[in-house]
N, C-alpha and C. Protein backbone atom coordinates (compact mmCIF):
# COMPACT_ATOMS: atom_id res chain seq x y z
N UNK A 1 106.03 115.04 73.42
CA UNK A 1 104.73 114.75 72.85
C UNK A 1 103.78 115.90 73.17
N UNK A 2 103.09 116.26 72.29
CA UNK A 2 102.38 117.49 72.19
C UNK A 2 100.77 117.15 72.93
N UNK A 3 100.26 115.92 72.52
CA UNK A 3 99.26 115.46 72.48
C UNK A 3 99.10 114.24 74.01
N UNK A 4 98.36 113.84 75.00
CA UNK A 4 98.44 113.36 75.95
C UNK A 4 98.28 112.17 75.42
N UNK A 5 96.97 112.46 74.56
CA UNK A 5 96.53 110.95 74.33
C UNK A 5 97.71 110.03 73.37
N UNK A 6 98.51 110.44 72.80
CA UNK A 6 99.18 109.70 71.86
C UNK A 6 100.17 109.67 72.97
N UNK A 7 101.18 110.61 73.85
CA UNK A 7 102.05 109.93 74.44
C UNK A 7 101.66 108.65 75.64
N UNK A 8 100.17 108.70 76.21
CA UNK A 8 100.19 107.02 76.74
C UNK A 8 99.84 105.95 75.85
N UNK A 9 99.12 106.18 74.60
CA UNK A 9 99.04 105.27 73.42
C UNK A 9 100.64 104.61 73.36
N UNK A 10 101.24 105.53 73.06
CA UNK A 10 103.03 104.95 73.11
C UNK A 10 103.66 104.35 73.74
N UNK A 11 103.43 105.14 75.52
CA UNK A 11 104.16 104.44 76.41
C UNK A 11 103.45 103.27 76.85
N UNK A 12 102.67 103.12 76.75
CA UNK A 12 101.53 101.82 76.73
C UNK A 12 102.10 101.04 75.78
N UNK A 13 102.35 101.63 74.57
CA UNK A 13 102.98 100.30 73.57
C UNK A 13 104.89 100.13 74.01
N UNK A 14 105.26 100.93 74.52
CA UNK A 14 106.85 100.45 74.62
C UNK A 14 106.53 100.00 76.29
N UNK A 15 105.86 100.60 77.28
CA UNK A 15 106.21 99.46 78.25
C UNK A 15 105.33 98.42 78.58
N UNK A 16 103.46 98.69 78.98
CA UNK A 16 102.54 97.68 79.31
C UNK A 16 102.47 96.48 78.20
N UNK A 17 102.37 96.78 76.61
CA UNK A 17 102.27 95.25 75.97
C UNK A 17 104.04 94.49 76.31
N UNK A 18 104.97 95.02 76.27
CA UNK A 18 106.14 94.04 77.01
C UNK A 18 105.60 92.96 78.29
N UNK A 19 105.04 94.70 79.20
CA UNK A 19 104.69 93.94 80.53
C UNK A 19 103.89 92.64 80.41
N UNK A 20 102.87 92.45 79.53
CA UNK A 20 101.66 91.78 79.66
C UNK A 20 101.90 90.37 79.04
N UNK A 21 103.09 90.49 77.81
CA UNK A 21 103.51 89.41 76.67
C UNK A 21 104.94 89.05 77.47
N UNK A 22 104.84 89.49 78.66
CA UNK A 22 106.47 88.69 79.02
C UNK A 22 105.85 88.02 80.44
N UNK A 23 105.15 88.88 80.90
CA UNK A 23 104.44 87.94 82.34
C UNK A 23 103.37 87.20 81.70
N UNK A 24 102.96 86.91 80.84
CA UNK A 24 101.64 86.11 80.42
C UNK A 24 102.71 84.92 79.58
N UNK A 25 103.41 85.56 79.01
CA UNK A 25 104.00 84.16 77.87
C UNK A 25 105.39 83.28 78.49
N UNK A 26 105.73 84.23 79.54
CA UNK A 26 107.41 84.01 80.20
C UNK A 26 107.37 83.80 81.62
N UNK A 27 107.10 84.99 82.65
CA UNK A 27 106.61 84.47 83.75
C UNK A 27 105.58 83.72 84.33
N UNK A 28 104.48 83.87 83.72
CA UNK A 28 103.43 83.11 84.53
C UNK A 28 103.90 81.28 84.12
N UNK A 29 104.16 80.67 82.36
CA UNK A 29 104.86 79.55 82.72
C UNK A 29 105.59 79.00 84.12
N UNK A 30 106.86 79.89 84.29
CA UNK A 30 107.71 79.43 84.83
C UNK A 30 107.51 79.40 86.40
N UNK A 31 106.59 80.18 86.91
CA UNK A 31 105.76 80.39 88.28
C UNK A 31 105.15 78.82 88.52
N UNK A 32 104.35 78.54 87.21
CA UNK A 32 103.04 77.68 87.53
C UNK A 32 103.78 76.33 87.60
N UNK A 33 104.72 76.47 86.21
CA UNK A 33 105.02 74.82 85.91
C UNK A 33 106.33 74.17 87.01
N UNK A 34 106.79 75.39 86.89
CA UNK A 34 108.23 75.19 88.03
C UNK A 34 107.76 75.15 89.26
N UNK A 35 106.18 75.41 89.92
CA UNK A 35 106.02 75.26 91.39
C UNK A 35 106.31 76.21 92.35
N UNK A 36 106.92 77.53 91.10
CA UNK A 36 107.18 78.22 92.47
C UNK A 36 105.87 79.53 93.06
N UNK A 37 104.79 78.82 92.65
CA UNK A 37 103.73 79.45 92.95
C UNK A 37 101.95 78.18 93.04
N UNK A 38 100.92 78.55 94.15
CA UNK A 38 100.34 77.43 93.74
C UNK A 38 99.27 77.80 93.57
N UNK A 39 99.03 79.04 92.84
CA UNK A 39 98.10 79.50 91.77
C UNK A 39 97.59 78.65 90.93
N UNK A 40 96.73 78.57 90.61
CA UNK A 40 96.41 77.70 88.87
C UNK A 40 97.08 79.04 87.84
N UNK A 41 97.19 78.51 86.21
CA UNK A 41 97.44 79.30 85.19
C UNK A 41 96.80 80.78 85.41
N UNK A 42 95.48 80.49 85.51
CA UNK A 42 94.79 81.25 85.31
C UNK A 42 94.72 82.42 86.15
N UNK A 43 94.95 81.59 87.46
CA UNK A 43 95.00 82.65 88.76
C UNK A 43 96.24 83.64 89.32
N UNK A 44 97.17 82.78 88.62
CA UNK A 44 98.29 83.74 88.28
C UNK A 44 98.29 85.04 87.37
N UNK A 45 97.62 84.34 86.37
CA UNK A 45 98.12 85.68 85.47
C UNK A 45 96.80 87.10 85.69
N UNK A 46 95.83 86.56 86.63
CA UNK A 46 94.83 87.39 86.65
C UNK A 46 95.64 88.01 88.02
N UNK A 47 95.78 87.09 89.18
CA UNK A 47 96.83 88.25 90.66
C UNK A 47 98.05 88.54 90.02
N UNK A 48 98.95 87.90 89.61
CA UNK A 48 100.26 88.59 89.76
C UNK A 48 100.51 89.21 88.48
N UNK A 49 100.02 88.86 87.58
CA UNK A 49 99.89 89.99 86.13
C UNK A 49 99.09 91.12 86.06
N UNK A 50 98.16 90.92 86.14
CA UNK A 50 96.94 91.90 85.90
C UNK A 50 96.67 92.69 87.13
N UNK A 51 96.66 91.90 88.25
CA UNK A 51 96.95 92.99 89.44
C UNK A 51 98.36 93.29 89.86
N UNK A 52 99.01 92.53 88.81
CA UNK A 52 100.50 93.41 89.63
C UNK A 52 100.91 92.96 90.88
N UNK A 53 100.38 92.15 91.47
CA UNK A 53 101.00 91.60 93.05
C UNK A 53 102.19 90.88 92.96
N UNK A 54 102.80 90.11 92.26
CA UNK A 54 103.65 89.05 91.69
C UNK A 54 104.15 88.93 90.36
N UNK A 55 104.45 90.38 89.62
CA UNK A 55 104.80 90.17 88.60
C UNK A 55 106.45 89.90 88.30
N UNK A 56 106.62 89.88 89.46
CA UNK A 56 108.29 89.17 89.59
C UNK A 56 109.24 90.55 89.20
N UNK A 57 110.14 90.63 88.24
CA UNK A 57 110.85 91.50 87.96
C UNK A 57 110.11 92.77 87.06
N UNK A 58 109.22 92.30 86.39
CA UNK A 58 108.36 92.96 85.73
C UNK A 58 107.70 94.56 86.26
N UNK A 59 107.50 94.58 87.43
CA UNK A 59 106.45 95.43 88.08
C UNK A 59 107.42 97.01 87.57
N UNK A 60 108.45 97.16 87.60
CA UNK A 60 108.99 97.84 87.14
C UNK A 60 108.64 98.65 85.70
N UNK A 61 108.00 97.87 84.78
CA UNK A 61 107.25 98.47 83.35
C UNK A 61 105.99 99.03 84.08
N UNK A 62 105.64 98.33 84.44
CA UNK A 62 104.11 99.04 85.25
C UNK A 62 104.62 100.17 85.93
N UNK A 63 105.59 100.43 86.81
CA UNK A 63 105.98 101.34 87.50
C UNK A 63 106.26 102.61 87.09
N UNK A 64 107.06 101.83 85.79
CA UNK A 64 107.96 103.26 85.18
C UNK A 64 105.98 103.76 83.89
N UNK A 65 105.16 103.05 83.57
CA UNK A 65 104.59 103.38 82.54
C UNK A 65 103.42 104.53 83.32
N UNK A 66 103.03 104.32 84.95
CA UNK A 66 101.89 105.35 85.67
C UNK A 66 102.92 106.15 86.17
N UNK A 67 103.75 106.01 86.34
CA UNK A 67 104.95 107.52 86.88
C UNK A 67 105.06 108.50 85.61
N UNK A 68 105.50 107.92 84.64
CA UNK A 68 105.30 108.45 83.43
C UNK A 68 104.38 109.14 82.97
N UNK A 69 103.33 109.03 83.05
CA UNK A 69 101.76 109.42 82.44
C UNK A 69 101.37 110.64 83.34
N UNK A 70 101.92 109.98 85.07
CA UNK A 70 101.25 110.99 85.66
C UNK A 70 101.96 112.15 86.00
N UNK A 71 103.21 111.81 85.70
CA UNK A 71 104.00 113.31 85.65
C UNK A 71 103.41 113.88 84.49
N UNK A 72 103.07 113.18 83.09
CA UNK A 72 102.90 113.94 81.77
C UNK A 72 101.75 114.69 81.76
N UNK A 73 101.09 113.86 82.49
CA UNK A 73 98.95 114.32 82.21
C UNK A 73 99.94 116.25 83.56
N UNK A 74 100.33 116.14 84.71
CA UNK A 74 100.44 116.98 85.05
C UNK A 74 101.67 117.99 84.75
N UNK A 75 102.05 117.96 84.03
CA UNK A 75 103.21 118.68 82.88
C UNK A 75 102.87 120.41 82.83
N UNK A 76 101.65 120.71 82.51
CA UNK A 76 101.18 122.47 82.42
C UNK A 76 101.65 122.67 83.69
N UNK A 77 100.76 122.07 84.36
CA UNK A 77 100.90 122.87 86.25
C UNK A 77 102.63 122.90 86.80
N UNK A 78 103.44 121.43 86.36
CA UNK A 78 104.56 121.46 86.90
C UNK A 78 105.38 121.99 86.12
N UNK A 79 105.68 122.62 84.78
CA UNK A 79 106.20 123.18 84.07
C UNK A 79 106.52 124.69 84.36
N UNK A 80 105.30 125.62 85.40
CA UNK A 80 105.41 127.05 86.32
C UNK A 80 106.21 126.51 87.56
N UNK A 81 106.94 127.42 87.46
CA UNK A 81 107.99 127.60 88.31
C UNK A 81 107.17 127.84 89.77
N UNK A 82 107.16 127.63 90.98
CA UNK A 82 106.72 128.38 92.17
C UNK A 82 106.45 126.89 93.01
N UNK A 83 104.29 127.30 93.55
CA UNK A 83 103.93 126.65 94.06
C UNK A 83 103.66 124.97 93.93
N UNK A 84 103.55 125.24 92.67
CA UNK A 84 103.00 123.72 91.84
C UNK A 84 104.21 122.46 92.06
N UNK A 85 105.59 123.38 92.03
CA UNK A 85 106.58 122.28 91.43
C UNK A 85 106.85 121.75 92.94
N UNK A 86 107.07 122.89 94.31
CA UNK A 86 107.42 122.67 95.23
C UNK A 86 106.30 121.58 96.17
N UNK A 87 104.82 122.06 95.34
CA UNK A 87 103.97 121.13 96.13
C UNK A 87 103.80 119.39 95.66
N UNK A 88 104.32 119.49 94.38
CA UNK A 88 104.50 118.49 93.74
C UNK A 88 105.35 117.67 94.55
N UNK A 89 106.55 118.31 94.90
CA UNK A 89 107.38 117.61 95.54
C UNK A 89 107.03 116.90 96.91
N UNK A 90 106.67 117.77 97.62
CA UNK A 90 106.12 117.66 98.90
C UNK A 90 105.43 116.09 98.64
N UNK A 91 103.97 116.45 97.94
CA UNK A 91 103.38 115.19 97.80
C UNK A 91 104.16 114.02 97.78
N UNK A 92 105.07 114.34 96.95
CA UNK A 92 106.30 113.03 96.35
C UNK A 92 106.55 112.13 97.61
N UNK A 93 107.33 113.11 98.13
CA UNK A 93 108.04 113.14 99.91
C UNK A 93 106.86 112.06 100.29
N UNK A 94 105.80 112.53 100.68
CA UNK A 94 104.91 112.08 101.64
C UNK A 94 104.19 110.70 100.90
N UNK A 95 104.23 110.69 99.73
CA UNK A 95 103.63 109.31 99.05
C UNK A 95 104.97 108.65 99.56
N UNK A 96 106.04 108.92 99.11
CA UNK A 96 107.56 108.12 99.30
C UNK A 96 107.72 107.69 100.44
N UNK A 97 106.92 108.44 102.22
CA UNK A 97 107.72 107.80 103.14
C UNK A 97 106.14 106.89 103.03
N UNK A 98 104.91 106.86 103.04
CA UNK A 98 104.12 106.23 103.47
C UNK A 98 103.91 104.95 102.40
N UNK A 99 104.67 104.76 101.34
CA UNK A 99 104.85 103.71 100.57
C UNK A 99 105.33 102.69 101.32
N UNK A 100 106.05 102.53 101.68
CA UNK A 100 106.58 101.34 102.66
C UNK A 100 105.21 100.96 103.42
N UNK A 101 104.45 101.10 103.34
CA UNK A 101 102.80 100.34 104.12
C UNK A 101 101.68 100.25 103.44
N UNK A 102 102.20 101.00 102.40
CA UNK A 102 101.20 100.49 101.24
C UNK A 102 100.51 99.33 100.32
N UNK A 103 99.47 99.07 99.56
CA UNK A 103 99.39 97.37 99.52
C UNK A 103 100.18 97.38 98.08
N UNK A 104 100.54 96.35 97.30
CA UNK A 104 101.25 95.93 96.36
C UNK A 104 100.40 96.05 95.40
N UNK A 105 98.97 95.75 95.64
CA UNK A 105 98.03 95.87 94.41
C UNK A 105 98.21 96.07 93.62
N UNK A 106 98.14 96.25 92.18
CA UNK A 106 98.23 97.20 91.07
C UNK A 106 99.55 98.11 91.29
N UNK A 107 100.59 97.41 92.42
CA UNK A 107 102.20 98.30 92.18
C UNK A 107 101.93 100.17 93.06
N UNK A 108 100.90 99.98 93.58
CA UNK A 108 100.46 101.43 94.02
C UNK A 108 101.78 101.49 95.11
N UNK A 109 102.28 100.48 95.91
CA UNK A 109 103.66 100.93 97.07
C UNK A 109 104.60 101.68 96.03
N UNK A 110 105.19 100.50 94.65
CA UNK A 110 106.22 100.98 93.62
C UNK A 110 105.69 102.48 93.56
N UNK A 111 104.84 102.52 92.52
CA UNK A 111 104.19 103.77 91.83
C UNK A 111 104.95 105.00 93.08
N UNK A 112 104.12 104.64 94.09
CA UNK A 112 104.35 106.01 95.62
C UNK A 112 106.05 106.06 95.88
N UNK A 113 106.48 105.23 95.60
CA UNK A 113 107.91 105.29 95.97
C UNK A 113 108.75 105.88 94.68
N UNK A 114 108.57 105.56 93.53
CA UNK A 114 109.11 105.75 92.69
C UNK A 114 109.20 107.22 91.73
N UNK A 115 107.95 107.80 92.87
CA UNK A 115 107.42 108.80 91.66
C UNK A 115 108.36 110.16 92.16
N UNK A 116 108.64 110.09 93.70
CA UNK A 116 109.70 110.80 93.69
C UNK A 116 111.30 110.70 93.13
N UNK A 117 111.65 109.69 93.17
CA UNK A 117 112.51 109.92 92.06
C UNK A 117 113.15 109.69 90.60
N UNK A 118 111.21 109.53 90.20
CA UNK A 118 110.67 110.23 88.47
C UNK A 118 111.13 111.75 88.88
N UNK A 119 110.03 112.07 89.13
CA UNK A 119 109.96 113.88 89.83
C UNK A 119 111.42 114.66 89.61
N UNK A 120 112.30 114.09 90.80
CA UNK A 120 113.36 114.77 90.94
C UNK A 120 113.89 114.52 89.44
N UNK A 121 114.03 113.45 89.01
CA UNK A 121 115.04 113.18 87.38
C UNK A 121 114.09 114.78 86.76
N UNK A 122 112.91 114.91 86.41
CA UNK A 122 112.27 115.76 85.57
C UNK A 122 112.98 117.14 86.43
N UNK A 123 112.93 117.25 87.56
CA UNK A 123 113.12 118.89 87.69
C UNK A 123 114.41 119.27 87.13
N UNK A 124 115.30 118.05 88.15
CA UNK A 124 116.78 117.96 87.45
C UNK A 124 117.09 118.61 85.99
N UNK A 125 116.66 118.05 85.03
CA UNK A 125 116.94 118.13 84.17
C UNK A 125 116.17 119.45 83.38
N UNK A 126 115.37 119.77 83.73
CA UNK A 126 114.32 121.09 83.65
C UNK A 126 115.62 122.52 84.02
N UNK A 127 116.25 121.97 85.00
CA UNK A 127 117.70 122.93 85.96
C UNK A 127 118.86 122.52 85.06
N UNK A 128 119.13 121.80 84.46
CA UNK A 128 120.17 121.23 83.38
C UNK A 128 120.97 122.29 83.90
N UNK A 129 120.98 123.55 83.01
CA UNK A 129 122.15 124.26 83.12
C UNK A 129 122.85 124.89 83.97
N UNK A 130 122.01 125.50 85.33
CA UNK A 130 121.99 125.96 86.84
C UNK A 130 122.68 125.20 87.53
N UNK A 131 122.53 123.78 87.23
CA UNK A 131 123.05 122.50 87.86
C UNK A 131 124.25 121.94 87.88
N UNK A 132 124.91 122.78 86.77
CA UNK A 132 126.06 122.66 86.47
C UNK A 132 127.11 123.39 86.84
N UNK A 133 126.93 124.11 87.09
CA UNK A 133 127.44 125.50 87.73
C UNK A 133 127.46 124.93 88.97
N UNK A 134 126.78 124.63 90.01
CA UNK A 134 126.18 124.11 91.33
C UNK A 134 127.35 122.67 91.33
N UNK A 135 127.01 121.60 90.86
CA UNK A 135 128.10 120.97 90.79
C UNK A 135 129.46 121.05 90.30
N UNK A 136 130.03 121.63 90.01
CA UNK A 136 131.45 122.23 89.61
C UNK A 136 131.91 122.80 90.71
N UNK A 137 130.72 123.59 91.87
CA UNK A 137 131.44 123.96 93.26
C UNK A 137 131.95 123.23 94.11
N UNK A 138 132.11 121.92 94.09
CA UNK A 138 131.91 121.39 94.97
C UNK A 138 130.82 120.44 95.51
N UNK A 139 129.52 120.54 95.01
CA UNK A 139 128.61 119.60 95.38
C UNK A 139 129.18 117.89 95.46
N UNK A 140 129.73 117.28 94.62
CA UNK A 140 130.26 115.59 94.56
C UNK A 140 130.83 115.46 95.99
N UNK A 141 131.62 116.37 96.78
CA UNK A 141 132.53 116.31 97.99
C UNK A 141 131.24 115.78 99.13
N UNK A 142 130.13 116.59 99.24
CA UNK A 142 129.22 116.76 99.82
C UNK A 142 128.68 115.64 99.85
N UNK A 143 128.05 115.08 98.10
CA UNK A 143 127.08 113.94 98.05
C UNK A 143 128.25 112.45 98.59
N UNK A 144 129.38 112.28 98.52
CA UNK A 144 130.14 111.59 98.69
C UNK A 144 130.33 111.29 100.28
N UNK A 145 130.53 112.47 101.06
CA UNK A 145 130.02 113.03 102.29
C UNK A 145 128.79 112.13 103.02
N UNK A 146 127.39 112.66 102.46
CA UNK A 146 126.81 112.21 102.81
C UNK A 146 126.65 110.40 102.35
N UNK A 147 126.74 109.92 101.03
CA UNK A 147 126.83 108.44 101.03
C UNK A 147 127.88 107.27 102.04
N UNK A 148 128.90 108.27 102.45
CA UNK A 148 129.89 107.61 103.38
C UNK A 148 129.09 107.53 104.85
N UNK A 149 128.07 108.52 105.18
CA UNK A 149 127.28 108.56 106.57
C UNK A 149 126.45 107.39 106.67
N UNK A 150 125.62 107.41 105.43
CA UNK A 150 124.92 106.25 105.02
C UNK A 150 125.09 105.07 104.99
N UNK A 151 126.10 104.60 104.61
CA UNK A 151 127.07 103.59 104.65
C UNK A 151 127.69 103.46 106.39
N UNK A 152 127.91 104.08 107.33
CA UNK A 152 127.92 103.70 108.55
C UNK A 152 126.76 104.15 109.66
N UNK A 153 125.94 104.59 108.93
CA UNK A 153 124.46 104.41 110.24
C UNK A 153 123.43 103.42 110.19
N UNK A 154 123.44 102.83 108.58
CA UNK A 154 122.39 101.84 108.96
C UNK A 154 121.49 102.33 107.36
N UNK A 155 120.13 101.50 108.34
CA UNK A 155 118.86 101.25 107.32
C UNK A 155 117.98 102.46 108.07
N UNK A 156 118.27 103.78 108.06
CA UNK A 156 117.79 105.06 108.44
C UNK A 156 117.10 105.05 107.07
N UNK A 157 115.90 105.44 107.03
CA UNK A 157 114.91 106.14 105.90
C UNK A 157 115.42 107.59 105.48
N UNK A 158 115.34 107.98 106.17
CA UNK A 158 115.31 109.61 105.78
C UNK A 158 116.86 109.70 105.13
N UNK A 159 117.80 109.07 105.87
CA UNK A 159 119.25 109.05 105.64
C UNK A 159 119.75 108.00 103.74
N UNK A 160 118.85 107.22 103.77
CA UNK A 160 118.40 106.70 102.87
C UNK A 160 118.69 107.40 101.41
N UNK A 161 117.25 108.27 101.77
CA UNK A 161 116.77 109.30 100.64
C UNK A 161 117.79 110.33 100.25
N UNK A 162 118.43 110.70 101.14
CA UNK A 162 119.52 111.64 101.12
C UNK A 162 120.61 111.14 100.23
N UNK A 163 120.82 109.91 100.89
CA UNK A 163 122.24 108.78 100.00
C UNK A 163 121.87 108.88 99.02
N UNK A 164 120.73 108.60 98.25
CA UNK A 164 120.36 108.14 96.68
C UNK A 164 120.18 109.43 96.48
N UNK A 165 119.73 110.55 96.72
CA UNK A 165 119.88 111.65 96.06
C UNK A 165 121.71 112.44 95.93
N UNK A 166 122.19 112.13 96.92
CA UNK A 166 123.55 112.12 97.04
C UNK A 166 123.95 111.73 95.55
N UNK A 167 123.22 110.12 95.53
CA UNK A 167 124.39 108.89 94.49
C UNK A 167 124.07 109.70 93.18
N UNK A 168 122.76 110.32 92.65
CA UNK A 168 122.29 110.69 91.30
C UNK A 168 123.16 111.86 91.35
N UNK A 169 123.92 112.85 92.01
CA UNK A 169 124.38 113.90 92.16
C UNK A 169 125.42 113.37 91.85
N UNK A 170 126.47 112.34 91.86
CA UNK A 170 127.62 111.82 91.93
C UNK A 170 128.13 111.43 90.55
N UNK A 171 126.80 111.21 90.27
CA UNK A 171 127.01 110.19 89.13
C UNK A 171 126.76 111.29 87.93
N UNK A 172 126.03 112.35 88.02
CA UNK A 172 125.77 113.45 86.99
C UNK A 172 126.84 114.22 87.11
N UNK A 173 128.16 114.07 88.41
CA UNK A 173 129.11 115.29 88.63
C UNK A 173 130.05 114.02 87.39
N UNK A 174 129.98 113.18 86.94
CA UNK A 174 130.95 112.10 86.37
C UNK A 174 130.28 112.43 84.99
N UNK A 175 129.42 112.60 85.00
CA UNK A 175 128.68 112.79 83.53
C UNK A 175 129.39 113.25 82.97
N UNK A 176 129.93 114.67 84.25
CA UNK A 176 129.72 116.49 83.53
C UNK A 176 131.36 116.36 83.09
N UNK A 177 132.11 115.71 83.86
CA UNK A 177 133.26 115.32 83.40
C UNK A 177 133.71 114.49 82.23
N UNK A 178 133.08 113.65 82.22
CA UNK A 178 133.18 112.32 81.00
C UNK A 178 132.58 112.97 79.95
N UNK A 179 131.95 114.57 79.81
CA UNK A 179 131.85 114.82 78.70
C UNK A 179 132.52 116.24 78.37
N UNK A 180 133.71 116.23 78.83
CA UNK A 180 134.40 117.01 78.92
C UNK A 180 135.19 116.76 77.56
């Protein structure tokens, strides 16, 4: 999309009206009438819809629709190669570990957690062809490597981040094959 304003006009129409016509017409029912909330109608769909505290499976459209926007609105700056992309990241990092204490509000923990790995998918694929080369050496041995560590130390954070960046590496070295 060339234009800012038309690509959140869009992503606003493919993910927030879902969000709003499935927690207003689908979840908030089944919260109120089923009991498993003791909100009134109303008070539901204004906290856990509209603020996002309780939108059940939902929060995820909200998630993916401000990760989206705000990688796009910053697209010029992260598009130069250097300081921008590396500081971008950084930020990522540091929203990502301090998300875990963040409030739920409006999905701002999701948003901080998620946006690093929006981020990484965009650089990734920005490297498409470099990346390929890079995995064909050997990288899958490594990410496999590290998901097996992961799998016997625990609920380590940092070790965590590594695994899931590991797993997206694993799964793109299967890509590169399956489209062989």
């Amino acid at each position: 999309y060339k234009c800012i304003g038309i690509f959140i006009i869009k992503k606003a129409y493919r993910l927030m009206l879902p969000y709003f016509l499935w927690g207003i017409f689908l979840v908030t029912p089944i919260m109120v009438l089923m009991g498993f909330t003791d909100l009134s109608w109303f008070r539901y769909v204004e906290e856990g819809i509209f603020l996002c505290q309780n939108s059940r499976h939902l929060w995820f459209l909200w998630t993916l629709f401000f990760v989206s926007v705000i990688v796009r609105v910053l697209q010029p700056l992260l598009d130069r190669w250097g300081i921008y992309r590396v500081s971008f990241l950084i930020v990522c990092l540091v929203l990502w570990r301090l998300s875990w204490s963040m409030p739920a509000l409006f999905c701002i923990n999701s948003i901080a957690r998620y946006m690093l790995w929006y981020y990484l998918g965009y650089w990734f694929d920005s490297f498409r062809e470099n990346q390929k080369i890079f995995v064909k050496k050997g990288f899958p041995v490594i990410c496999l490597f590290v998901i097996l560590t992961y799998l016997q130390t625990g609920n380590n954070l940092w070790v965590g981040l590594a695994a899931g960046f590991a797993g997206i590496m694993l799964i793109y070295y299967f890509s590169i094959l399956a489209d062989k």
